[in-house]
Protein backbone atom coordinates (compact mmCIF):
# COMPACT_ATOMS: atom_id res chain seq x y z
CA UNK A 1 3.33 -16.17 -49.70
CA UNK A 2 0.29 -14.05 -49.37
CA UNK A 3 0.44 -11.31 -48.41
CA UNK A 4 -1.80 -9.44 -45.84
CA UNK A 5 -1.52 -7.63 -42.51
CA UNK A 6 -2.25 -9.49 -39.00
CA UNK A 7 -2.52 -8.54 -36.16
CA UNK A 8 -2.60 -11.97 -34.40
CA UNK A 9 -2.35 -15.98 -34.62
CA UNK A 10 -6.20 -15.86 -33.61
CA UNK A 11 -6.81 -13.94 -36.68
CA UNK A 12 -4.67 -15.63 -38.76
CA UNK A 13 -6.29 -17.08 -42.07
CA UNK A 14 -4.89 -20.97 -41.36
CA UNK A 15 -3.57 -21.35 -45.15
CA UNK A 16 -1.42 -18.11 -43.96
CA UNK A 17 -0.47 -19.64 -40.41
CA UNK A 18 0.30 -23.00 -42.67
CA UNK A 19 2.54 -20.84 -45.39
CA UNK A 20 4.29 -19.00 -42.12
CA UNK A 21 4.80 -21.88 -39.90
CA UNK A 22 6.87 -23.53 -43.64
CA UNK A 23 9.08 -20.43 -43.41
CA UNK A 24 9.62 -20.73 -39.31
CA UNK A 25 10.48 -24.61 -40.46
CA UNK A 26 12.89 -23.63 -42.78
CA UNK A 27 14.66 -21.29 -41.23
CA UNK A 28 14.94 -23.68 -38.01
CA UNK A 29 16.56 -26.26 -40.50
CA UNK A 30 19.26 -23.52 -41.33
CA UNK A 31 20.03 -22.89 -38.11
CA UNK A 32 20.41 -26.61 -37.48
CA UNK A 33 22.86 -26.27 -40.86
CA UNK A 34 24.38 -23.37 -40.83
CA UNK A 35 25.03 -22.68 -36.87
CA UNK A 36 24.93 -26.40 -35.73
CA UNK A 37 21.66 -25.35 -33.57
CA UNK A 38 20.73 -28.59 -31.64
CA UNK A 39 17.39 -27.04 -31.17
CA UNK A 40 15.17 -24.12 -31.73
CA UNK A 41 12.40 -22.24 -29.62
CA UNK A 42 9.69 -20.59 -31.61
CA UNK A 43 7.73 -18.43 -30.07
CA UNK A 44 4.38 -16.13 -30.92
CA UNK A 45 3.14 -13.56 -28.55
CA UNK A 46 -0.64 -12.83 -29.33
CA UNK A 47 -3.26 -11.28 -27.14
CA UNK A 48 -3.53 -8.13 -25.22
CA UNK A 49 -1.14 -7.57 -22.50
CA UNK A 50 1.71 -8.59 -24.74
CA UNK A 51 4.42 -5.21 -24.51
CA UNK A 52 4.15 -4.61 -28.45
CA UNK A 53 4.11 -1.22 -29.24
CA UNK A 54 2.25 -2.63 -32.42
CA UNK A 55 0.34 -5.63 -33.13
CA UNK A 56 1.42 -7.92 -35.49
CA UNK A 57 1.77 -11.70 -36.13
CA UNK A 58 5.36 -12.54 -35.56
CA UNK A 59 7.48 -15.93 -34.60
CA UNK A 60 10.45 -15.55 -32.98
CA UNK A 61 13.06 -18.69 -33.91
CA UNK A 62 16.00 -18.80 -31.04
CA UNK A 63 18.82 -21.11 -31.94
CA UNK A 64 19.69 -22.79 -29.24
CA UNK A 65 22.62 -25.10 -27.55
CA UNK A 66 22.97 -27.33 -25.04
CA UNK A 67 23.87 -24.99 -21.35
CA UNK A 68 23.91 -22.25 -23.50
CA UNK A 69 22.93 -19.78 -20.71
CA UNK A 70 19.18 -19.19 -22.28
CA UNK A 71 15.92 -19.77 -20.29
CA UNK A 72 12.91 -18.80 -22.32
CA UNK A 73 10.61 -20.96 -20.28
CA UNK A 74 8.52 -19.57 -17.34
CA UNK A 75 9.66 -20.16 -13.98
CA UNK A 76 6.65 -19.41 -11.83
CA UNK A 77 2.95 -19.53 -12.42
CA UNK A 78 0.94 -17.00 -13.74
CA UNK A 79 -1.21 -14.69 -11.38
CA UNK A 80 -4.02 -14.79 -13.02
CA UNK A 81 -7.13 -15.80 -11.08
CA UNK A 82 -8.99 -18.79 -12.11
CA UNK A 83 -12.49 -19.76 -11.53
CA UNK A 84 -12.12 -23.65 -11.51
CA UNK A 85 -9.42 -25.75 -12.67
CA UNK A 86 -7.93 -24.19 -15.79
CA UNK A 87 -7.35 -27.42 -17.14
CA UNK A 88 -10.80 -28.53 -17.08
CA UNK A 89 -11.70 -25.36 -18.78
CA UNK A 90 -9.49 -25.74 -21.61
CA UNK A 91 -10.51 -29.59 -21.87
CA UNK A 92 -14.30 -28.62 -21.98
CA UNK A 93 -13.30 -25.85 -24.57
CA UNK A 94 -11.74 -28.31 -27.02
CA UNK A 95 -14.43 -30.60 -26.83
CA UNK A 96 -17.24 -28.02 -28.01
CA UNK A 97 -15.30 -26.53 -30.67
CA UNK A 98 -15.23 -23.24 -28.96
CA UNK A 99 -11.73 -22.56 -30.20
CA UNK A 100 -12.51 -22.67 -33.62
CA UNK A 101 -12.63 -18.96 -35.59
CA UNK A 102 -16.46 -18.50 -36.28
């Protein structure tokens, strides 16, 4: 694996992302093995605003069960203000490429 310091998945180099996202794979195929997980979450916090004390690129893989007491999905919607619909935003954003690392 290379190896290099990042700060987030927007600055991620994608043949590190690719290399990373193997690893978070195969570790959610042990936990299928080796603690009969009948799922996984993965999750990646990236941005300001996130409560790290330091940045880094980071995946967080959370075996999970059926009613096994977790939640990691938001319940209510975000605060944030809007100007339009969000959804159209993000559409538009795809379509021009403006998502794409420069």
């Amino acid at each position: 694996m290379t190896s290099c310091v990042i700060a987030e998945v927007f600055d991620t180099p994608t043949e590190v992302l690719t290399e990373t996202v193997d690893l978070v794979q195969s570790l959610a195929r042990a936990m299928r093995v080796g603690l009969k997980a009948t799922g996984v979450n993965v999750l990646n916090a990236s941005g300001p605003g996130l409560e790290q004390s330091i940045r880094h690129l980071h995946f967080h893989v959370v075996p999970r069960w059926p009613d096994d007491g977790i939640s990691t999905w938001p319940t209510g919607q975000s605060r944030h203000p809007f100007a339009g619909d969000p959804t159209v935003r993000l559409s538009e954003a795809l379509s021009v490429g403006k998502h794409r690392r420069s």
